[in-house]
Protein backbone atom coordinates (compact mmCIF):
# COMPACT_ATOMS: atom_id res chain seq x y z
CA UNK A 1 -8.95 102.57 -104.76
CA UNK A 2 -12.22 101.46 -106.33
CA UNK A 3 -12.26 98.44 -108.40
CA UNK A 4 -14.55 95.92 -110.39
CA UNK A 5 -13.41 92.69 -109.36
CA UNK A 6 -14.89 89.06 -110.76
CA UNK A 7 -17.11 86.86 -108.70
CA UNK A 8 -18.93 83.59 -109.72
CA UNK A 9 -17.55 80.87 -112.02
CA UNK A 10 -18.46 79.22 -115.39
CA UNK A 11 -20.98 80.95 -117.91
CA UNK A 12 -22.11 83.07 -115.16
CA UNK A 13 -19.37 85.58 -114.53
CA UNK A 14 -20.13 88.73 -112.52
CA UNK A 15 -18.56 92.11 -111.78
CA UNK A 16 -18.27 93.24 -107.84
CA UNK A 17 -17.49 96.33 -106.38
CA UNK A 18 -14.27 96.22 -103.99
CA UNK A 19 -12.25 98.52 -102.35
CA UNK A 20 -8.53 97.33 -103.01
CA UNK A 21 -5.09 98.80 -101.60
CA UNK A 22 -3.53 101.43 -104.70
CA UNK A 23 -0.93 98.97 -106.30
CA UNK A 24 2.54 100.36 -106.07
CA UNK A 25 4.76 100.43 -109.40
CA UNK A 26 7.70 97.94 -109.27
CA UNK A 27 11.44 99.06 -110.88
CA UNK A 28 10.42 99.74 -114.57
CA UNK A 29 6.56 99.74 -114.02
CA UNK A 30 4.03 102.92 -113.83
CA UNK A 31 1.31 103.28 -112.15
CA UNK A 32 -1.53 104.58 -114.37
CA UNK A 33 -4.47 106.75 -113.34
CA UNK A 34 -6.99 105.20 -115.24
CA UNK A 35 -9.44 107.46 -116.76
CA UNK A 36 -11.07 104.81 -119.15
CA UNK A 37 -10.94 101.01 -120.20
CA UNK A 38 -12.13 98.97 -122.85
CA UNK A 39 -14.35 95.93 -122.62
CA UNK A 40 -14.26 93.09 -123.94
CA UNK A 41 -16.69 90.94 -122.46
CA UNK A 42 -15.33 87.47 -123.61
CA UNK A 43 -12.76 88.71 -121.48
CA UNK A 44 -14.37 87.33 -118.30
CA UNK A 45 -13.88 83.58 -119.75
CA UNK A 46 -10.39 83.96 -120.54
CA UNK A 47 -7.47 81.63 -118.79
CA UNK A 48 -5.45 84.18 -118.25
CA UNK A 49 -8.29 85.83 -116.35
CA UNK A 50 -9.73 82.72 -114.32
CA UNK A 51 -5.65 80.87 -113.76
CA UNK A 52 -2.48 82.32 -113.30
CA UNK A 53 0.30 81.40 -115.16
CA UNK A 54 1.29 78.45 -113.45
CA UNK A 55 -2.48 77.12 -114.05
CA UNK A 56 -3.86 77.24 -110.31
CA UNK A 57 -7.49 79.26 -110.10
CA UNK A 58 -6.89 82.96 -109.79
CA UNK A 59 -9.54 84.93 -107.73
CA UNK A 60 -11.35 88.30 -107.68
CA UNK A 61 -9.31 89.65 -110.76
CA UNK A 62 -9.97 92.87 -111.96
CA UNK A 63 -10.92 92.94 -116.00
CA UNK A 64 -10.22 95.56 -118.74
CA UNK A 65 -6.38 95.17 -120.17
CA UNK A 66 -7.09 98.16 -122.17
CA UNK A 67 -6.98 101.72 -121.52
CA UNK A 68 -6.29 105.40 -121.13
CA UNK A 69 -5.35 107.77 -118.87
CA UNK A 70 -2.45 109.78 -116.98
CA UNK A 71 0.70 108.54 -115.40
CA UNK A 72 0.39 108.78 -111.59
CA UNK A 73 3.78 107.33 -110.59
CA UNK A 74 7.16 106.02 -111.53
CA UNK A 75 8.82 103.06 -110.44
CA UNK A 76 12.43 102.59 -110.01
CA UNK A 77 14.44 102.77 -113.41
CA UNK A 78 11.42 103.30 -115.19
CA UNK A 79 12.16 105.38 -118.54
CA UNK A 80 10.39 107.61 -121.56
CA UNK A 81 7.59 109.01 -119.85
CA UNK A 82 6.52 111.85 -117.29
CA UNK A 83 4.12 112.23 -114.15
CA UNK A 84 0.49 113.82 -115.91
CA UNK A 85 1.58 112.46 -119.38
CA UNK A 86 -1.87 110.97 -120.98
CA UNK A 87 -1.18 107.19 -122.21
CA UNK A 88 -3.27 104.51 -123.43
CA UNK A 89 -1.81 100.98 -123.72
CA UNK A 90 -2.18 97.62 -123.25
CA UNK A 91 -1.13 95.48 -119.47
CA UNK A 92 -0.73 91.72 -118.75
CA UNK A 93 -3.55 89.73 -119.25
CA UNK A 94 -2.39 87.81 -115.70
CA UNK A 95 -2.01 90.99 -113.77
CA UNK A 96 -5.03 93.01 -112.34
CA UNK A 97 -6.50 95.40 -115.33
CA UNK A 98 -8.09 98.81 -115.71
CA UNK A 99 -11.85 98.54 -114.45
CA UNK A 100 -10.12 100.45 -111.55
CA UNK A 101 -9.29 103.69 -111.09
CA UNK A 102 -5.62 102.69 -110.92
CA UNK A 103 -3.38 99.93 -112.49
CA UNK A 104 -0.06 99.03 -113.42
CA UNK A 105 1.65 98.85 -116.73
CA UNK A 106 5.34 98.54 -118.01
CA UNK A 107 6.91 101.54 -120.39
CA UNK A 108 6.71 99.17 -123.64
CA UNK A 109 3.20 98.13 -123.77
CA UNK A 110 1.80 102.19 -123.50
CA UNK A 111 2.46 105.23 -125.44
CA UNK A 112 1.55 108.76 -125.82
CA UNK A 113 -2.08 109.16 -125.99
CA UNK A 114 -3.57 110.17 -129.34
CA UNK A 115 -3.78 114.11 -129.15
CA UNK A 116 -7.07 114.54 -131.02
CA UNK A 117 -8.95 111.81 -129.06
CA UNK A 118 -10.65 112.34 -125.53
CA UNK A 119 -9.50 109.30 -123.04
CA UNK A 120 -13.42 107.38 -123.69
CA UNK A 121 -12.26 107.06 -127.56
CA UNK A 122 -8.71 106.42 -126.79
CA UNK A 123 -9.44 103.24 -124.58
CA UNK A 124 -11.77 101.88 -127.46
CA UNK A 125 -8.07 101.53 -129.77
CA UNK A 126 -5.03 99.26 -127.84
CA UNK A 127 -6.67 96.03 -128.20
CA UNK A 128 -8.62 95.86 -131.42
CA UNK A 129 -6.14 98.13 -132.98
CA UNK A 130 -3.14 96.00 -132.64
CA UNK A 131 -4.49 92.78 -133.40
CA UNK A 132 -5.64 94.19 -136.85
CA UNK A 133 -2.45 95.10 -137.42
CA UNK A 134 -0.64 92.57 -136.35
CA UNK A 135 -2.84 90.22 -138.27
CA UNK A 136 -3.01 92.22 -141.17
CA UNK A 137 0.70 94.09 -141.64
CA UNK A 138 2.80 91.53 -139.39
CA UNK A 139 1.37 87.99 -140.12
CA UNK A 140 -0.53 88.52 -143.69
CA UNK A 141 1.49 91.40 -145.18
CA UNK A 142 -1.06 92.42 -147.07
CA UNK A 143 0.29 93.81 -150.46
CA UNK A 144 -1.56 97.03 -152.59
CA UNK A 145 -4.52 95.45 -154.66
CA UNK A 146 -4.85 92.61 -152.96
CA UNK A 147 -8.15 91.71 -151.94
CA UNK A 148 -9.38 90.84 -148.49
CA UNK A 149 -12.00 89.55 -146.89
CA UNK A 150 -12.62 90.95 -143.39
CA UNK A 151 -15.54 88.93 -141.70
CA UNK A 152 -16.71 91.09 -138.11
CA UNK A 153 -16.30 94.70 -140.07
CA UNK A 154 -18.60 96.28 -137.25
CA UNK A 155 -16.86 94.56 -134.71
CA UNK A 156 -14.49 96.07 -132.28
CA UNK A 157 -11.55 94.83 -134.11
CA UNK A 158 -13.23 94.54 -137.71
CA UNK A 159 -13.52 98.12 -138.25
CA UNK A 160 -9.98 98.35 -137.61
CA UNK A 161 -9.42 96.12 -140.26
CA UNK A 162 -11.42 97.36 -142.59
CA UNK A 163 -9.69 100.81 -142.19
CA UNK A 164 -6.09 99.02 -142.26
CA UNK A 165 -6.71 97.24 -145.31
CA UNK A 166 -8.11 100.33 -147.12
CA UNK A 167 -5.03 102.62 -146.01
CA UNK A 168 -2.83 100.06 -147.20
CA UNK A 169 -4.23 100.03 -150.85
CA UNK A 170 -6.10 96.69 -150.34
CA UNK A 171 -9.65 95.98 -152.29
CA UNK A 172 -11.83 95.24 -149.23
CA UNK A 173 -14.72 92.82 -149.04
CA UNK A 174 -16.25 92.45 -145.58
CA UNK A 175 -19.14 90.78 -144.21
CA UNK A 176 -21.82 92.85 -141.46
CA UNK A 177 -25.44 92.80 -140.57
CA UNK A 178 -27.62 95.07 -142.63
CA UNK A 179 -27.72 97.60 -139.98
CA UNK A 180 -24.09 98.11 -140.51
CA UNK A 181 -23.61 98.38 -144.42
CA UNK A 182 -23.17 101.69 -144.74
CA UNK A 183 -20.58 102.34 -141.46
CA UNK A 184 -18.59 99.53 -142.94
CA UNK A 185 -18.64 101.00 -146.37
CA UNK A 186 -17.69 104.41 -145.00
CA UNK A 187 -14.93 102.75 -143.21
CA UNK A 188 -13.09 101.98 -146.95
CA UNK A 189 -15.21 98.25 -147.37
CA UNK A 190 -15.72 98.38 -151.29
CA UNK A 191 -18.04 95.51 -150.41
CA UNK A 192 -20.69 94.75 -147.36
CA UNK A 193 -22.25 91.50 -147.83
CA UNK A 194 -25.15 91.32 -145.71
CA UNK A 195 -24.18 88.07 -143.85
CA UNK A 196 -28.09 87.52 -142.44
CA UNK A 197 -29.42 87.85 -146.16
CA UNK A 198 -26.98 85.84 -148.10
CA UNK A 199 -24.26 83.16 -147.98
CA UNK A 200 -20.74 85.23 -148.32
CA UNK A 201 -19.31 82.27 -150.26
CA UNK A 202 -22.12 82.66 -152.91
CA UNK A 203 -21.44 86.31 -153.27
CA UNK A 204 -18.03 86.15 -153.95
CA UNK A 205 -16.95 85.67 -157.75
CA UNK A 206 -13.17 86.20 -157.39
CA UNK A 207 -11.33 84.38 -154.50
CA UNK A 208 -9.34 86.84 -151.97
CA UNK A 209 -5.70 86.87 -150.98
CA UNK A 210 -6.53 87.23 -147.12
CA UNK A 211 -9.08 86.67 -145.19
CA UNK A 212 -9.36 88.00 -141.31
CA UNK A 213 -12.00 86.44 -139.14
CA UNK A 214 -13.05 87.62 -136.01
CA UNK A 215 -16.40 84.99 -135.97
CA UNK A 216 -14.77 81.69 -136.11
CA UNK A 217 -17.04 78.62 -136.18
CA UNK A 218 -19.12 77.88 -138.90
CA UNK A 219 -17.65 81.27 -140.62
CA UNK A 220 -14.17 80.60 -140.52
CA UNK A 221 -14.69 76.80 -141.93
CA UNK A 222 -16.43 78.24 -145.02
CA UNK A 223 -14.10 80.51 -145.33
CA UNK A 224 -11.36 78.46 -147.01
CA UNK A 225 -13.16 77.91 -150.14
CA UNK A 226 -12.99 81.55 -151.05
CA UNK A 227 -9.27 81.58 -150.00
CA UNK A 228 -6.70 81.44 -153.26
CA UNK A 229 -4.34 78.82 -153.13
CA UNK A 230 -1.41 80.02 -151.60
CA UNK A 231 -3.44 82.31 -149.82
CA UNK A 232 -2.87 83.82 -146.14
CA UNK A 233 -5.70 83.07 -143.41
CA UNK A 234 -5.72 85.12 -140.18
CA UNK A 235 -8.32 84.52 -136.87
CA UNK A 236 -8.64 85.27 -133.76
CA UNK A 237 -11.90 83.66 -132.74
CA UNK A 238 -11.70 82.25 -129.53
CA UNK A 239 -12.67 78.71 -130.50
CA UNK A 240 -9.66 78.28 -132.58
CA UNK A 241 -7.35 78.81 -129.84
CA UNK A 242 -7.98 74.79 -128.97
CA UNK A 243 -8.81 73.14 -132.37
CA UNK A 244 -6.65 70.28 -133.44
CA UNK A 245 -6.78 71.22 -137.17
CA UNK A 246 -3.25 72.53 -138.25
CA UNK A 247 -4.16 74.94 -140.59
CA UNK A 248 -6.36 76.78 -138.39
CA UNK A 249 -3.52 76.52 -135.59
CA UNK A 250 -1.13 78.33 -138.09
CA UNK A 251 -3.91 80.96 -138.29
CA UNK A 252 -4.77 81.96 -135.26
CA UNK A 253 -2.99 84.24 -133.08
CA UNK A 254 -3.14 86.63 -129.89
CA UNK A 255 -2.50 90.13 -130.07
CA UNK A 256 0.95 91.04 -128.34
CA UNK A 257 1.47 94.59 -126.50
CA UNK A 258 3.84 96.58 -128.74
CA UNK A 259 4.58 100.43 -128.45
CA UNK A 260 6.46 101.00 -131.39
CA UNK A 261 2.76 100.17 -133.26
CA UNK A 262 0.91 102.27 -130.62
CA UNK A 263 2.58 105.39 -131.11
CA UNK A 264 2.27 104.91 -135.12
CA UNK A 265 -1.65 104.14 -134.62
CA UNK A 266 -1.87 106.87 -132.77
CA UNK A 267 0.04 109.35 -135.47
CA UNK A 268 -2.69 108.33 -138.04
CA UNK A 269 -5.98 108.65 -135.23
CA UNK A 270 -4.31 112.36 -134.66
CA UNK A 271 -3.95 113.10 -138.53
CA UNK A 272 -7.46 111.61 -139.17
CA UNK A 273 -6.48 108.41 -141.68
CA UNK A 274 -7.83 106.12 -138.92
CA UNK A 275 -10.95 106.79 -136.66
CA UNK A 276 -12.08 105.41 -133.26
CA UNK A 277 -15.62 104.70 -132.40
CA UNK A 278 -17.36 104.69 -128.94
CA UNK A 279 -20.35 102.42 -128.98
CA UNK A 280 -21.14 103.30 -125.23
CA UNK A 281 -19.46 105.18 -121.71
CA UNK A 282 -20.34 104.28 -118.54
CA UNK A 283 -19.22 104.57 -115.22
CA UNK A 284 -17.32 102.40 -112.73
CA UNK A 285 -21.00 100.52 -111.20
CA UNK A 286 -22.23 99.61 -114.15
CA UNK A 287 -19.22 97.56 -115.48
CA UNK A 288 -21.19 94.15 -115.10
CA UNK A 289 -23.69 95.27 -117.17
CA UNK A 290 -21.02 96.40 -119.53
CA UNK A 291 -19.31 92.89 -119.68
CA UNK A 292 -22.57 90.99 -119.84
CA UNK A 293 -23.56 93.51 -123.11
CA UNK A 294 -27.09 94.64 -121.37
CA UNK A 295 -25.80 98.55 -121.71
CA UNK A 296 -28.01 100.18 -123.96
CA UNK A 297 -26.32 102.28 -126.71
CA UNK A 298 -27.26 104.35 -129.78
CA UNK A 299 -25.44 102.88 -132.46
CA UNK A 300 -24.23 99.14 -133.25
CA UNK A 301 -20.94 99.22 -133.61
CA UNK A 302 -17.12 100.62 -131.69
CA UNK A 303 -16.89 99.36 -128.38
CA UNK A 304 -18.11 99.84 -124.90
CA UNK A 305 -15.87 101.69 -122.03
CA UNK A 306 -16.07 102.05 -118.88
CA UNK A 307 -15.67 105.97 -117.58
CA UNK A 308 -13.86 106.83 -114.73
CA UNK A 309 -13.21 110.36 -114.38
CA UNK A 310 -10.72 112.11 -112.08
């Protein structure tokens, strides 16, 4: 099969192309033909991407842990789905990924592939999907009228939470460049503060019940002094994953591969209550440029994918 496989160490990651033996499912494993996956380019630095689990250096992986497409094989006991049924899903971070034109995935981390979304829109959801929720329903339980503070709302996992929040009767305040006001407003924000114009912390009269940051840094340590007392703090910026400080410990978290969520974000894609948003498709070659964000697109915000048709 044709893959995308990393080369080069450090801050100066690159994407090869390889030809690599079809991977063969294991007992209660598919094998996925992949007909798009998500990037996310931070992806590239990742442990689980440059060590395996036992912490030696892993070589020549193959990115993109999210993705859609058809299921082109069954292993041994595997259960719930069909040869040619459409899936999109998450795999392990430590085993090969989706910038191939096959992979491998286990039954619980996939699910039915939204209906009323092609496979380029459908890989754009697993990852930035689920961690909103997760960080939003599972770990802040956001209640009706509460208000929260989403910081990233263009991002590839803001928008997710802006939409989340909204469905889920939440007053929304979120924080975007001025090119991205008005998507985030039409994504439910009842607030866009213009983060390049003014300091978010000066803007806000009323403190929030939640805040979810997908910045970190200097962003997520102003970000307490607009937090209520008592109230919930959720991140996943990648520089909190090491901090010391306990209260940022206790907020961050990494999203886990769930099914049961899948198949109900897919529900509201297919009845319209959430939307998907492709920032840029393109094919299998150009995946470096994909990673290292040089693809040129039309709009700011969704997420880049890399196309590989049948």
């Amino acid at each position: 099969m044709k893959a995308m496989q990393l080369h080069g160490e450090d801050q100066t990651p690159i994407l090869v192309p390889a030809d690599l033996p079809t991977p063969e499912p294991g007992e209660n494993e598919l094998l996925i033909r992949v007909h798009a996956a998500g990037v996310t380019p931070s992806e590239l630095l990742w442990s689980p991407t440059t060590h395996t689990k036992d912490g030696q250096a892993r070589l020549r992986a193959v990115p993109g842990h999210e993705f859609s497409g058809v299921v082109a094989k069954l292993g041994e006991q595997t259960r719930g789905f069909t040869l040619g049924q459409a899936i999109y899903g998450i795999n392990d971070w430590f085993a090969d990924g989706a910038t191939a034109e096959f992979c491998l995935a286990q039954p619980h981390d996939i699910a039915a592939k939204p209906a009323a979304l092609t496979h380029e829109l459908s890989a754009t959801v697993p990852i930035g999907a689920l961690t909103a929720w997760q960080g939003l329903l599972d770990r802040a339980r956001i209640q009706p009228g509460e208000r929260v503070l989403v910081h990233g709302a263009a991002g590839a996992v803001g928008l997710f939470a802006v939409q989340l929040a909204h469905l889920h009767g939440a007053r929304v305040i979120a924080t975007a460049s001025a090119q991205n006001i008005d998507f985030v407003q039409r994504l439910g924000a009842d607030e866009v503060i213009d983060y390049q114009k003014v300091r978010f912390e000066d803007e806000i009269a009323e403190k929030v019940d939640v805040i979810f940051d997908a910045i970190g840094g200097e962003t997520l340590d102003r970000s307490w002094s607009v937090l209520k007392p008592g109230g919930r703090m959720v991140t996943i910026a990648a520089d909190a994953e090491a901090t010391t400080e306990q209260r940022i410990k206790d907020a961050f978290f990494i999203v886990e591969p769930n099914q049961k969520q899948l198949v109900e974000i897919a529900h509201l894609l297919d009845t319209g209550k959430l939307k998907a948003f492709l920032k840029a498709a393109v094919p299998l070659e150009d995946a470096s440029a994909a990673y290292s964000r040089t693809v040129q697109a039309t709009h700011s915000y969704g997420k880049v994918v890399i196309s590989i048709p049948a």
